[in-house]
Protein backbone atom coordinates (compact mmCIF):
# COMPACT_ATOMS: atom_id res chain seq x y z
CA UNK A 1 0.00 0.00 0.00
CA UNK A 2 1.17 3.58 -0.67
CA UNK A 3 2.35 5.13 2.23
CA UNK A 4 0.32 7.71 4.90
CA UNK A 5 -0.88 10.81 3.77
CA UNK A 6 0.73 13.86 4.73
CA UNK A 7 0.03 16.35 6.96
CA UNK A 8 -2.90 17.75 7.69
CA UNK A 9 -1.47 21.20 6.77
CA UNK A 10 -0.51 20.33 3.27
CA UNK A 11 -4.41 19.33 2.27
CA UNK A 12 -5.04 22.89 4.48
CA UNK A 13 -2.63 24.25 2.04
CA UNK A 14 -5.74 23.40 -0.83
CA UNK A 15 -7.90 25.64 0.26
CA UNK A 16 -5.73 29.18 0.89
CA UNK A 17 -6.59 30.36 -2.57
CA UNK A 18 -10.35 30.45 -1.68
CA UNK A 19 -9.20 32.00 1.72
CA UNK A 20 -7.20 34.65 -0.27
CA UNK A 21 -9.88 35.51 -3.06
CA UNK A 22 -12.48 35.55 0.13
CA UNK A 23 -10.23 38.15 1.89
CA UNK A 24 -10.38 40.17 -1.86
CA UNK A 25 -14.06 40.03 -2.06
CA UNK A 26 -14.03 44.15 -1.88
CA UNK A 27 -12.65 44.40 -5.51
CA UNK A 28 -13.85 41.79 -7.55
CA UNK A 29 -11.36 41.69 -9.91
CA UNK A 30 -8.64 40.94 -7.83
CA UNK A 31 -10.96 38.56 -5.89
CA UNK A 32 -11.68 36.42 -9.03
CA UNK A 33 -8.04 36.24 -10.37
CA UNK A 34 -7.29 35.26 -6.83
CA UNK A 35 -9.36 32.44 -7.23
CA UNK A 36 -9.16 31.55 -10.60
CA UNK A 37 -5.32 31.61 -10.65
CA UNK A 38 -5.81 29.47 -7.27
CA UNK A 39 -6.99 26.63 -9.39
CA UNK A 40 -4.02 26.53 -11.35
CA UNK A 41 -1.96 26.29 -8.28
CA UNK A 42 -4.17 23.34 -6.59
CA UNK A 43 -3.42 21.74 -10.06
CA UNK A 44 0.53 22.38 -9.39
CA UNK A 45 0.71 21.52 -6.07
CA UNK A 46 -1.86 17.91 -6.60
CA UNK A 47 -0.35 17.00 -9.78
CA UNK A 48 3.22 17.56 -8.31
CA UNK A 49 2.75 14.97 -5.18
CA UNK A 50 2.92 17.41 -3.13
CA UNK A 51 0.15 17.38 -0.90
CA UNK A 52 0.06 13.44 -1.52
CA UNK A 53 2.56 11.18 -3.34
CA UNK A 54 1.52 10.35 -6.60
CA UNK A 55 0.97 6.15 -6.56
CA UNK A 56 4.46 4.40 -7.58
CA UNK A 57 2.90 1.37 -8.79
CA UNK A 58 2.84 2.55 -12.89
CA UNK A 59 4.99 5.40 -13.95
CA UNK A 60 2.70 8.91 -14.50
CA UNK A 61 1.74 8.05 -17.87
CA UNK A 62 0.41 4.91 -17.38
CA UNK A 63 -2.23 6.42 -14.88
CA UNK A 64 -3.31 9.33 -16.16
CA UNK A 65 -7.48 7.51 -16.29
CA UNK A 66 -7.14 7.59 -12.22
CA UNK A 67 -8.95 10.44 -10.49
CA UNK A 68 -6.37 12.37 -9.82
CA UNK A 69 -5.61 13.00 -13.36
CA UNK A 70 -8.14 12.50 -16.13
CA UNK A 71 -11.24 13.82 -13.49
CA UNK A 72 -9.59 16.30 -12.16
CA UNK A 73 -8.60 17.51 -15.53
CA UNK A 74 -11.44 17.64 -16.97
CA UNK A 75 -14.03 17.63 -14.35
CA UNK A 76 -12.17 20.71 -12.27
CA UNK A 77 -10.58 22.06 -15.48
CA UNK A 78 -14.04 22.40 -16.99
CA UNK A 79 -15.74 24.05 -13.73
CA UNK A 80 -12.72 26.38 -12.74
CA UNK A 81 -10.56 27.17 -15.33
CA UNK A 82 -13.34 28.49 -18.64
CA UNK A 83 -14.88 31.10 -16.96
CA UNK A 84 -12.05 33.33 -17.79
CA UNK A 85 -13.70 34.22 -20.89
CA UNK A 86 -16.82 34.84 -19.67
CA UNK A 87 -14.85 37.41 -17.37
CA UNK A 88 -12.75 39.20 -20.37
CA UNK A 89 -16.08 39.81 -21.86
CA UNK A 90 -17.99 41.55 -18.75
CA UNK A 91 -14.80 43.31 -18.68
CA UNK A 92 -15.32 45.11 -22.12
CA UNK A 93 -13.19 42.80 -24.16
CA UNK A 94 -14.41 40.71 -27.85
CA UNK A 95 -11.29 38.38 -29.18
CA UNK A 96 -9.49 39.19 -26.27
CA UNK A 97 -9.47 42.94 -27.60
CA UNK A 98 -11.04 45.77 -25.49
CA UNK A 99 -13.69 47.35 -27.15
CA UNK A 100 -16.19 48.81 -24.53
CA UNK A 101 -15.26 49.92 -20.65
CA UNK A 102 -18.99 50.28 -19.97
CA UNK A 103 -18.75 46.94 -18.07
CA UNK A 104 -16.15 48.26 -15.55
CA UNK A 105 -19.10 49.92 -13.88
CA UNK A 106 -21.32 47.35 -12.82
CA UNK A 107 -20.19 46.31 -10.31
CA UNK A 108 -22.74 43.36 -9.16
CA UNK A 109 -22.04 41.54 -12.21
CA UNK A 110 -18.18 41.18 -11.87
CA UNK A 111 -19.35 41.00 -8.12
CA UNK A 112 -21.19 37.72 -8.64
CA UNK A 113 -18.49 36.48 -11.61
CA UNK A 114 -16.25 36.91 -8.69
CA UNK A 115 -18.77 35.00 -6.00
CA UNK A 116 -19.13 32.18 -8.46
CA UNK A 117 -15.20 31.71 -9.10
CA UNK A 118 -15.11 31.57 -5.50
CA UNK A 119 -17.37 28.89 -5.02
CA UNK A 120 -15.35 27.49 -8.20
CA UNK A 121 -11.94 27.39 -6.44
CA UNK A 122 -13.62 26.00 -3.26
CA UNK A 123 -15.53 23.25 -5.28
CA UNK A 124 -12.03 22.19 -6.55
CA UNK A 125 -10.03 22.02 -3.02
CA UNK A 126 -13.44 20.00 -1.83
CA UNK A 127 -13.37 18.28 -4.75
CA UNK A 128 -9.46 17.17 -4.75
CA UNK A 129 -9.34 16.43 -0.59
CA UNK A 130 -11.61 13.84 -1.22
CA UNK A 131 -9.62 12.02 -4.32
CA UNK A 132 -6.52 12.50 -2.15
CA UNK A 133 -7.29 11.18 1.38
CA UNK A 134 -8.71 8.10 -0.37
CA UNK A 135 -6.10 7.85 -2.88
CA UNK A 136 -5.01 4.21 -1.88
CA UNK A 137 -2.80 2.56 -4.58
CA UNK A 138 -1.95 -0.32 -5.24
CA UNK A 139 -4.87 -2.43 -3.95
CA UNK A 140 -4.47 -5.94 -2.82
CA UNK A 141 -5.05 -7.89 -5.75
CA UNK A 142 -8.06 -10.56 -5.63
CA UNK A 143 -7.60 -11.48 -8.96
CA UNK A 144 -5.71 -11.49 -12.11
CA UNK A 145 -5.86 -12.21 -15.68
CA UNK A 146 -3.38 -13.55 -18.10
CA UNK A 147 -1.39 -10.52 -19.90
CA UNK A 148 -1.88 -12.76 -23.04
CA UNK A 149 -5.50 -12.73 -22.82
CA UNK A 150 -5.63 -8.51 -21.91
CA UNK A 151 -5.87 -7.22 -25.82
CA UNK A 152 -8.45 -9.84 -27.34
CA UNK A 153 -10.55 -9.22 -23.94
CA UNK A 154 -10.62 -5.40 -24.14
CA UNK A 155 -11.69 -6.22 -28.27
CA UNK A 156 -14.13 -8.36 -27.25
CA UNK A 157 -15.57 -5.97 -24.19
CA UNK A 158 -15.91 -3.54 -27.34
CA UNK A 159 -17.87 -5.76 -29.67
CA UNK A 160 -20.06 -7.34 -27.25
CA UNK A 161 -21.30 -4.17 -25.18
CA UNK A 162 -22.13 -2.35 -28.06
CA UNK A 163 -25.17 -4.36 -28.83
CA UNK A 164 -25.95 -4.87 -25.08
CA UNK A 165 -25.80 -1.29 -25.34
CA UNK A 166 -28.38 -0.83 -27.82
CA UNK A 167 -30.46 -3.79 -26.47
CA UNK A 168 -31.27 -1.35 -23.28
CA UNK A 169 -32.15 1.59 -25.99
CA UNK A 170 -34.71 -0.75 -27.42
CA UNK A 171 -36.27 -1.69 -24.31
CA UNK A 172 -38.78 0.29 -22.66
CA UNK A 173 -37.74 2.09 -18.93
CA UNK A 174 -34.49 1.05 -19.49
CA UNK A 175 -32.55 3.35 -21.75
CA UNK A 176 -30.56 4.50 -18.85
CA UNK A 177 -28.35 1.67 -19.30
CA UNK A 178 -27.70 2.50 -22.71
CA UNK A 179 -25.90 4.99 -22.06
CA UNK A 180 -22.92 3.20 -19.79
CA UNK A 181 -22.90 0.41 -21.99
CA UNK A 182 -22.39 2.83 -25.34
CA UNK A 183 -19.71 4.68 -23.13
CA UNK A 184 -18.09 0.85 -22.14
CA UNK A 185 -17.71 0.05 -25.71
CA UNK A 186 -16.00 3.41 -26.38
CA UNK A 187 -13.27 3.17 -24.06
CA UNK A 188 -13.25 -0.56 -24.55
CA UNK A 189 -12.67 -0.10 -28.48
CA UNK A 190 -10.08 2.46 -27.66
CA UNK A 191 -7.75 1.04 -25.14
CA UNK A 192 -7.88 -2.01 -27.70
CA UNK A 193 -7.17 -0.14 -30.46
CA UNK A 194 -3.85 1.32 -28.04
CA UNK A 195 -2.85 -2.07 -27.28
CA UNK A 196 -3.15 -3.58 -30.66
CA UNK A 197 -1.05 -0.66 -32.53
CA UNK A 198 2.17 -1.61 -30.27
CA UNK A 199 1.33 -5.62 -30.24
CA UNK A 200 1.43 -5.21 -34.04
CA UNK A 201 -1.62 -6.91 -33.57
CA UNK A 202 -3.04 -6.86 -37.64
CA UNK A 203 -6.25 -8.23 -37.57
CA UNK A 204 -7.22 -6.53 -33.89
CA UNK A 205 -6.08 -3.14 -34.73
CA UNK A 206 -8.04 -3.00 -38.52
CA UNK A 207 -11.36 -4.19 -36.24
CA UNK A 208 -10.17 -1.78 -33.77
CA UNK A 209 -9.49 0.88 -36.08
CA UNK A 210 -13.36 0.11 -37.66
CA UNK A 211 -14.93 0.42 -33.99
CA UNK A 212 -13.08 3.76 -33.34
CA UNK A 213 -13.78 5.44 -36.84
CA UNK A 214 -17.63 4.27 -36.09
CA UNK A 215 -17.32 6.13 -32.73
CA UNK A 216 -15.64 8.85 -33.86
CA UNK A 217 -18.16 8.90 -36.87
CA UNK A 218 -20.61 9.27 -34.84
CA UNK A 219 -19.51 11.65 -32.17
CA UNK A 220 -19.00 13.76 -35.45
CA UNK A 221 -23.20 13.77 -35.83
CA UNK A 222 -23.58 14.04 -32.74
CA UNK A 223 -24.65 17.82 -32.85
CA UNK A 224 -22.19 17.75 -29.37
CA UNK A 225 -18.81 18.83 -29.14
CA UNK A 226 -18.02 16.76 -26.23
CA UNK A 227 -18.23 13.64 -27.42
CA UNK A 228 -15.81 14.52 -30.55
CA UNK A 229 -12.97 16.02 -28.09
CA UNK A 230 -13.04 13.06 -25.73
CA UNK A 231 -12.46 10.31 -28.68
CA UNK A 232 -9.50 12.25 -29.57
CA UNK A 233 -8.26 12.94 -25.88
CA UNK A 234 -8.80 9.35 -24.80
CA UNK A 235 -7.07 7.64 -27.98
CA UNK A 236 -4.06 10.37 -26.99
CA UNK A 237 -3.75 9.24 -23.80
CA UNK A 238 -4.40 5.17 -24.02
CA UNK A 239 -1.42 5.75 -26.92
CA UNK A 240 0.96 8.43 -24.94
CA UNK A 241 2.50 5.75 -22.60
CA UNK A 242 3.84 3.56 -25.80
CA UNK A 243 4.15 6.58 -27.83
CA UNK A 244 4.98 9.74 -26.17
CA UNK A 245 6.91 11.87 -28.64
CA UNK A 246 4.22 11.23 -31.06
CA UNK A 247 1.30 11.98 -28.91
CA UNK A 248 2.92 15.32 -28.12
CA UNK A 249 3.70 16.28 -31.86
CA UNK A 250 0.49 15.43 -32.95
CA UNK A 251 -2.89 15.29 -30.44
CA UNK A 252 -1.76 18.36 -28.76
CA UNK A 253 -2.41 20.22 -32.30
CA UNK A 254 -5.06 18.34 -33.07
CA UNK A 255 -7.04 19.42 -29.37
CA UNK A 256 -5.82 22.99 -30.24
CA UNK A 257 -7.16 22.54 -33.89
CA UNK A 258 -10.72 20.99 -32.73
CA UNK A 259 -11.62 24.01 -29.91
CA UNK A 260 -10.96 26.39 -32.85
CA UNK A 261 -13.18 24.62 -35.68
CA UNK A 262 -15.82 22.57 -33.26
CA UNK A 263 -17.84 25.63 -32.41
CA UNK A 264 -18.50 26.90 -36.15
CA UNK A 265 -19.32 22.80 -37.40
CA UNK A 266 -21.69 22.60 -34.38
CA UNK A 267 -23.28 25.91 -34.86
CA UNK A 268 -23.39 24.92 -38.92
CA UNK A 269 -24.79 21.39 -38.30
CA UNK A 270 -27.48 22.01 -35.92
CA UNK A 271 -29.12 24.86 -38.15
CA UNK A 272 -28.91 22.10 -41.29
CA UNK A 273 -29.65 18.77 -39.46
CA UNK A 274 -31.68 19.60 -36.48
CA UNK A 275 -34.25 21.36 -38.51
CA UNK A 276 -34.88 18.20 -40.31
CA UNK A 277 -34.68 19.45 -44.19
CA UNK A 278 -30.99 17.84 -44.28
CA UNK A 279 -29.61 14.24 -43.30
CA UNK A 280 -27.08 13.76 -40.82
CA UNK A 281 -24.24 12.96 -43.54
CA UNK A 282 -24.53 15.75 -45.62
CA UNK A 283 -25.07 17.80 -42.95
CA UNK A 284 -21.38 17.13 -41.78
CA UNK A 285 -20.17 17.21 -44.73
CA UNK A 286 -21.42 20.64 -45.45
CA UNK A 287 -20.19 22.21 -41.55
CA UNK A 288 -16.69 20.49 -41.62
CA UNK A 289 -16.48 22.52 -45.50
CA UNK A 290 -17.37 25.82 -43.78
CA UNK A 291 -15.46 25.61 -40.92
CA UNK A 292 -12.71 24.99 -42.53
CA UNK A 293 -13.20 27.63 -45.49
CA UNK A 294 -15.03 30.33 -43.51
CA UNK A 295 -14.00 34.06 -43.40
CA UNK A 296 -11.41 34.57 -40.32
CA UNK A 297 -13.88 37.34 -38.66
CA UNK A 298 -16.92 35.15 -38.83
CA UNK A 299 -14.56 32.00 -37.10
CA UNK A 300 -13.61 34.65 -34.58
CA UNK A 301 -17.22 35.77 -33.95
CA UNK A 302 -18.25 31.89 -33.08
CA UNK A 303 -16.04 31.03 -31.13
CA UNK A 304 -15.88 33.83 -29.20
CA UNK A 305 -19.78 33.33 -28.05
CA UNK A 306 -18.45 29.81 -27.96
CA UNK A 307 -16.21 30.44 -25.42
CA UNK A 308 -17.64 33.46 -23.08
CA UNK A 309 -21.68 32.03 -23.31
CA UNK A 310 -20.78 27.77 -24.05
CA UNK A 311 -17.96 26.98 -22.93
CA UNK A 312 -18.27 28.07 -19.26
CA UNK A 313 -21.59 27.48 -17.12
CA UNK A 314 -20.59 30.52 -14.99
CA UNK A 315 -23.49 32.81 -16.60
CA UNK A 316 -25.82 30.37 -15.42
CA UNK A 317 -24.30 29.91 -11.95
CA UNK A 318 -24.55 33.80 -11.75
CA UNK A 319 -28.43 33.53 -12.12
CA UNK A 320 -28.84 30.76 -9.51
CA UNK A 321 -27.07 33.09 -6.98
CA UNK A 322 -28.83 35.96 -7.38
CA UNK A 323 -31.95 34.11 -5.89
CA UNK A 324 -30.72 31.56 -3.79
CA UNK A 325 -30.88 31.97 -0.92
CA UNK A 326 -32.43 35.69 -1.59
CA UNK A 327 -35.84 34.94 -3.07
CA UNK A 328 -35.52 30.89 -3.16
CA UNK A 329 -34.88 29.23 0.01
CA UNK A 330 -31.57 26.35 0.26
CA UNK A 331 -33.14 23.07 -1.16
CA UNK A 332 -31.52 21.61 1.85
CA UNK A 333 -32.20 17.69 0.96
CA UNK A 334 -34.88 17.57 -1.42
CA UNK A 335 -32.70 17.38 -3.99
CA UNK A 336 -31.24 13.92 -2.56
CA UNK A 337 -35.03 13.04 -2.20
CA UNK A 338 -35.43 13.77 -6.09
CA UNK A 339 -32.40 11.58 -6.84
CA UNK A 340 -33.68 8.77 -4.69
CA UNK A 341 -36.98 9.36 -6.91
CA UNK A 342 -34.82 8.70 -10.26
CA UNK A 343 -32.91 5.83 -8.87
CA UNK A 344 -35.92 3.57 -9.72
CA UNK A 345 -35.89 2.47 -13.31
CA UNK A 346 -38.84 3.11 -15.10
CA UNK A 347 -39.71 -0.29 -16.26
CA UNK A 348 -40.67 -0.86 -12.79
CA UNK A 349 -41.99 2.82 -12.07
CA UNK A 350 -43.79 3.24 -15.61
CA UNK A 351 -45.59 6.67 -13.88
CA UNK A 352 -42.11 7.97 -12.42
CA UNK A 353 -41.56 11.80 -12.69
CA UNK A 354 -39.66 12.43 -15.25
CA UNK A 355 -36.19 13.37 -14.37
CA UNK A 356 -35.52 16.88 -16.80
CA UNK A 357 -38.96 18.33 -15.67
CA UNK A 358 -37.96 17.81 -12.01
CA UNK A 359 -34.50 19.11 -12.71
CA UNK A 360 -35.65 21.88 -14.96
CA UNK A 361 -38.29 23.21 -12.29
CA UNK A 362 -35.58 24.65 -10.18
CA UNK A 363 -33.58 26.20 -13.90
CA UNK A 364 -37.76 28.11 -13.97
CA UNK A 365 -37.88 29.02 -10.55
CA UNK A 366 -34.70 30.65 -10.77
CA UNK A 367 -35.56 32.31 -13.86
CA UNK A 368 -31.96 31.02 -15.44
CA UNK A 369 -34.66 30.24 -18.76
CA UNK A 370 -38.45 31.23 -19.67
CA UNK A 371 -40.99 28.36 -18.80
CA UNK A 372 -41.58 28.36 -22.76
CA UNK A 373 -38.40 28.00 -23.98
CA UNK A 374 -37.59 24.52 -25.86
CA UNK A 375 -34.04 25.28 -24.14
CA UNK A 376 -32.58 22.57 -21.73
CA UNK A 377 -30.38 24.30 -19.09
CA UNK A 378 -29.80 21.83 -16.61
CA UNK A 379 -27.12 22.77 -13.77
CA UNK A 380 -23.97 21.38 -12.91
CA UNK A 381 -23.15 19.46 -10.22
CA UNK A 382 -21.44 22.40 -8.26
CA UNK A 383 -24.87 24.37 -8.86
CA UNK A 384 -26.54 21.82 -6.96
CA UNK A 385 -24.29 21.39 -4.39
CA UNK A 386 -24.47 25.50 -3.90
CA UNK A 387 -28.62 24.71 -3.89
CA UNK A 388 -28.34 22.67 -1.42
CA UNK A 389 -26.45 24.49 1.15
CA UNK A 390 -24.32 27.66 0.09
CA UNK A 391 -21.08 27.31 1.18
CA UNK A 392 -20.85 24.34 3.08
CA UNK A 393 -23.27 22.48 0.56
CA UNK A 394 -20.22 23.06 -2.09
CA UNK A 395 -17.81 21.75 0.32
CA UNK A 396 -19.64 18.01 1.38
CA UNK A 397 -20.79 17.60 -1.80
CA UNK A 398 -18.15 17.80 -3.74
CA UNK A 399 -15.67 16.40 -1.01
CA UNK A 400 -17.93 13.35 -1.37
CA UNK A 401 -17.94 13.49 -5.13
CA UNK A 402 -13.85 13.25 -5.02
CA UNK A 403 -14.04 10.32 -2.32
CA UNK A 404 -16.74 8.33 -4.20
CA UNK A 405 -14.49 8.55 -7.25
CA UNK A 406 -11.53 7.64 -6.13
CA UNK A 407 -13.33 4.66 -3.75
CA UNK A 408 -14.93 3.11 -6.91
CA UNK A 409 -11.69 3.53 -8.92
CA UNK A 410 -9.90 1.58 -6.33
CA UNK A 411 -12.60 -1.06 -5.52
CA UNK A 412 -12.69 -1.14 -9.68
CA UNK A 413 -8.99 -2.17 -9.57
CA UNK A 414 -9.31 -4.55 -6.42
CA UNK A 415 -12.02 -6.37 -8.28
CA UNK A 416 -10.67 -6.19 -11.87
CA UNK A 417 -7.11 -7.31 -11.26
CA UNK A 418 -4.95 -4.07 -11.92
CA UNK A 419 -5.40 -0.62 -13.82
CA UNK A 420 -6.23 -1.84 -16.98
CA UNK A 421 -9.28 -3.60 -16.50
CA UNK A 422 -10.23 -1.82 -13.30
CA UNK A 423 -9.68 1.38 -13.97
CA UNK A 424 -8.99 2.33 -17.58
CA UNK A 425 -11.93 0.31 -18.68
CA UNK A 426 -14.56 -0.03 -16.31
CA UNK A 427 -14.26 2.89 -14.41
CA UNK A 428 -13.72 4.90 -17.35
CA UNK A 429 -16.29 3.28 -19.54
CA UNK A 430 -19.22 2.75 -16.67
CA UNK A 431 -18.10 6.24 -14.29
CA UNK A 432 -17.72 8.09 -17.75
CA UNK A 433 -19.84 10.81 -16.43
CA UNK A 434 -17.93 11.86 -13.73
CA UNK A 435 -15.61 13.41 -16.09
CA UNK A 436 -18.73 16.59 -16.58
CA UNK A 437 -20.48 16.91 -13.50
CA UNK A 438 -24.13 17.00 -14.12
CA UNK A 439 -27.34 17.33 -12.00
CA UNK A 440 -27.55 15.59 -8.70
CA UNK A 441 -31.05 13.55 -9.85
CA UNK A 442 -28.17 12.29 -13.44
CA UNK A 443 -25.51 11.87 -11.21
CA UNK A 444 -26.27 9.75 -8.54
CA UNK A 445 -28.67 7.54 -10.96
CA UNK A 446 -25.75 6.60 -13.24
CA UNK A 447 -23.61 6.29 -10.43
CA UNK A 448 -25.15 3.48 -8.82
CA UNK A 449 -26.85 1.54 -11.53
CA UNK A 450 -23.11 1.69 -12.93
CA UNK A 451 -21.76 0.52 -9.98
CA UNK A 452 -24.29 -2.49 -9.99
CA UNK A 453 -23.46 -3.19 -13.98
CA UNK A 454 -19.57 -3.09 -12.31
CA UNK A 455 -20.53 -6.20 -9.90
CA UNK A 456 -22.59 -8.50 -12.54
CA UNK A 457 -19.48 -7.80 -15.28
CA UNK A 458 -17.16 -8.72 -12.60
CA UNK A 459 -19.73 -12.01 -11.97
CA UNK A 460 -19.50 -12.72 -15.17
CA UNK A 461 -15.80 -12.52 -15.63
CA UNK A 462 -14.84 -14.84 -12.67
CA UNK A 463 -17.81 -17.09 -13.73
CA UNK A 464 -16.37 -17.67 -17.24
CA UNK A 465 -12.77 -18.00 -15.31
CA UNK A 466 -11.14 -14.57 -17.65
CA UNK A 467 -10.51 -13.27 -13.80
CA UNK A 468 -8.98 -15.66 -11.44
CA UNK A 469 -8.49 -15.51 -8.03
CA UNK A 470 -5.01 -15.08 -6.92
């Protein structure tokens, strides 16, 4: 086992930023570069071993799916660090270019930008204490599986939960397992696809290859940028431990070239395919020609909105602030209650509230969007967190979101026989969505039917003797 943690005053250490940018609160510029730039340094100081010792049991880049990396990346990344724009632009500046100082003046809206990176900043030292005091590696193995075996198994995983996955779409009340199982065949399909390439595996890297290019075909139509940046982030870093040079020269580029051309394909695709006049594949074909060819100003234009109104939730946070707790009471628990509600499938609960219409009744409340909109603005997990309990709701709940991540990676790895199968498959593939932090009702729904899926493919694993006990 990895040794003790540290000190008490290193994980103390965490949370001085959010002290610091609390202490600014009087000018709230300062107060939100405090905090903002406090991220960056719980990054530094987590990433570094620092606080903790980063696990010795696989070099750095052959753990990068544990918590402490890949969800802290994106999951904290996401929440902290992408409000920045957002910021710039109440500040008076388009394309990073000043153009207006009217903004300087109001004061309660860079007063709540502010308020909301501070509940950022504190979200993220929650958030991290809990991956780190739990961060046990490397569990007591239970059971193994031959190293021979490891690249047709993670092929197979691919092949066969795909149609399980689309089984559960089929079947009434229980689309919610879709979803997992879709996600499971993605990272499955990748990491074989990884393993194949240096194996010089022919025949499992061309039906690897296939599976990915499917994937990454459909991610494409998607209408979603998400799932087109994640099939290039995970392939980068399944390959970066066999091929690091590589990796570097080229998916680094490639991230940098996809955040500058996703925005105008999206915004291009969903005004020709979602109105239904044009198919899916022309469509595509049509936004990944205009991004590509469009005028410099208009690119500039998109993905500026893209990154002050899209990329950041902190507009929306803003809104949920100014009238919680002043005109809407703390939720308190009812929003465990409502996630309780959504834990039952609806195959056996065929009259169960629906889960976006309880979720969306506290976006209306609010006011974040008009009743009649057809827009879905569902909060993150940090909003709810803040809903339930200001301050210290931000600080449980996301202290409990790091612990349960980093307990299920490790119970994933006890079970599974190692990192590969424990952690960059089935956490990665079943947990998937603790990468974004959604609603609490999403969150803790896909949590635990996930963890059950875990415990009936780890059945069925030692059943057909691929694990064995050691």
């Amino acid at each position: 086992m990895q040794g003790n943690s540290k000190a008490i005053e290193r994980y103390i250490v965490l949370y001085i930023p959010w002290l610091l940018a609390l202490m600014c609160k009087s000018d709230s510029v300062l107060s939100y570069l405090v905090a903002w730039l406090g991220s960056f340094f719980i990054f530094l100081i987590t990433l570094s071993g620092w606080v903790r010792p980063i696990p010795k049991d696989r070099t750095m880049a052959e753990q990068l799916m544990r918590p402490l990396f890949i969800i802290q990346i994106i999951f904290a990344g996401y929440m902290c660090c992408t409000s920045i724009f957002y910021f710039l632009n109440s500040l008076g500046y388009e394309n990073f270019k000043q153009v207006t100082f009217h903004a300087l003046h109001d004061k309660d809206t860079l007063g709540l930008i502010a308020q909301c990176q501070r509940y950022y900043c504190l979200a993220h030292a929650s958030f991290i204490t809990g991956v780190l005091i739990f961060m046990n590696y490397p569990t007591k193995k239970k059971y193994h599986i031959e190293s021979t075996k490891l690249a047709n198994l993670l092929m197979a995983a691919a092949v066969i939960s795909f149609p399980v996955s689309l089984f559960f779409l089929k079947v009434p009340g229980l689309s919610q397992f879709y979803y997992q199982f879709s996600s499971l065949s993605f990272i499955a399909g990748t990491l074989a696809l990884a393993f194949a390439i240096p194996l010089k595996k022919v025949g499992n890297t061309i039906i690897c290859l296939a599976l990915y290019s499917f994937n990454f075909y459909q991610a494409l139509i998607s209408g979603f940028k998400e799932p087109i940046i994640i099939s290039v982030l995970v392939l980068g870093i399944f390959l970066y431990p066999n091929y690091k040079k590589i990796v570097t020269i080229t998916f680094v580029p490639l991230m940098l070239l996809l955040f500058l051309v996703l925005p105008t394909y999206n915004h291009i695709f969903r005004s020709a395919a979602w109105n239904g006049d044009t198919s899916s594949d022309e469509a595509s074909q049509a936004a990944l020609s205009a991004a590509l060819n469009t005028d410099d100003g208009e690119v500039e234009d998109t993905n500026w909105d893209f990154l002050v109104y899209r990329l950041s939730e902190i507009d929306m946070f803003t809104k949920f602030v100014q009238s919680t707790p002043k005109t809407i009471d703390y939720y308190g628990l009812d929003l465990i209650k409502q996630s309780l509600i959504a834990l039952v499938p609806r195959v056996l609960w065929p009259s169960k509230p629906i889960t976006e219409d309880l979720i969306m009744q506290r976006v209306y409340d609010a006011g974040v969007v008009n009743r009649n909109s057809v827009v879905s603005a569902k909060p993150a997990y940090v909003v709810d967190a803040y809903l339930s309990g200001g301050e210290f709701g931000i600080f449980f709940y996301l202290f409990a979101y790091g612990a349960i991540a980093q307990l299920i990676s490790v119970k994933a790895e006890k079970l599974f026989g190692g990192y590969i199968l424990g952690t960059a498959l089935i956490f990665s593939g079943l947990f998937q969505i603790m990468w974004r932090g959604i609603s609490f009702e999403f969150i803790f729904n896909t949590i635990f039917w996930s963890y059950v899926s875990m415990l009936l493919i780890h059945k069925i694993l030692v059943g057909t003797h691929i694990l064995k006990e050691v």
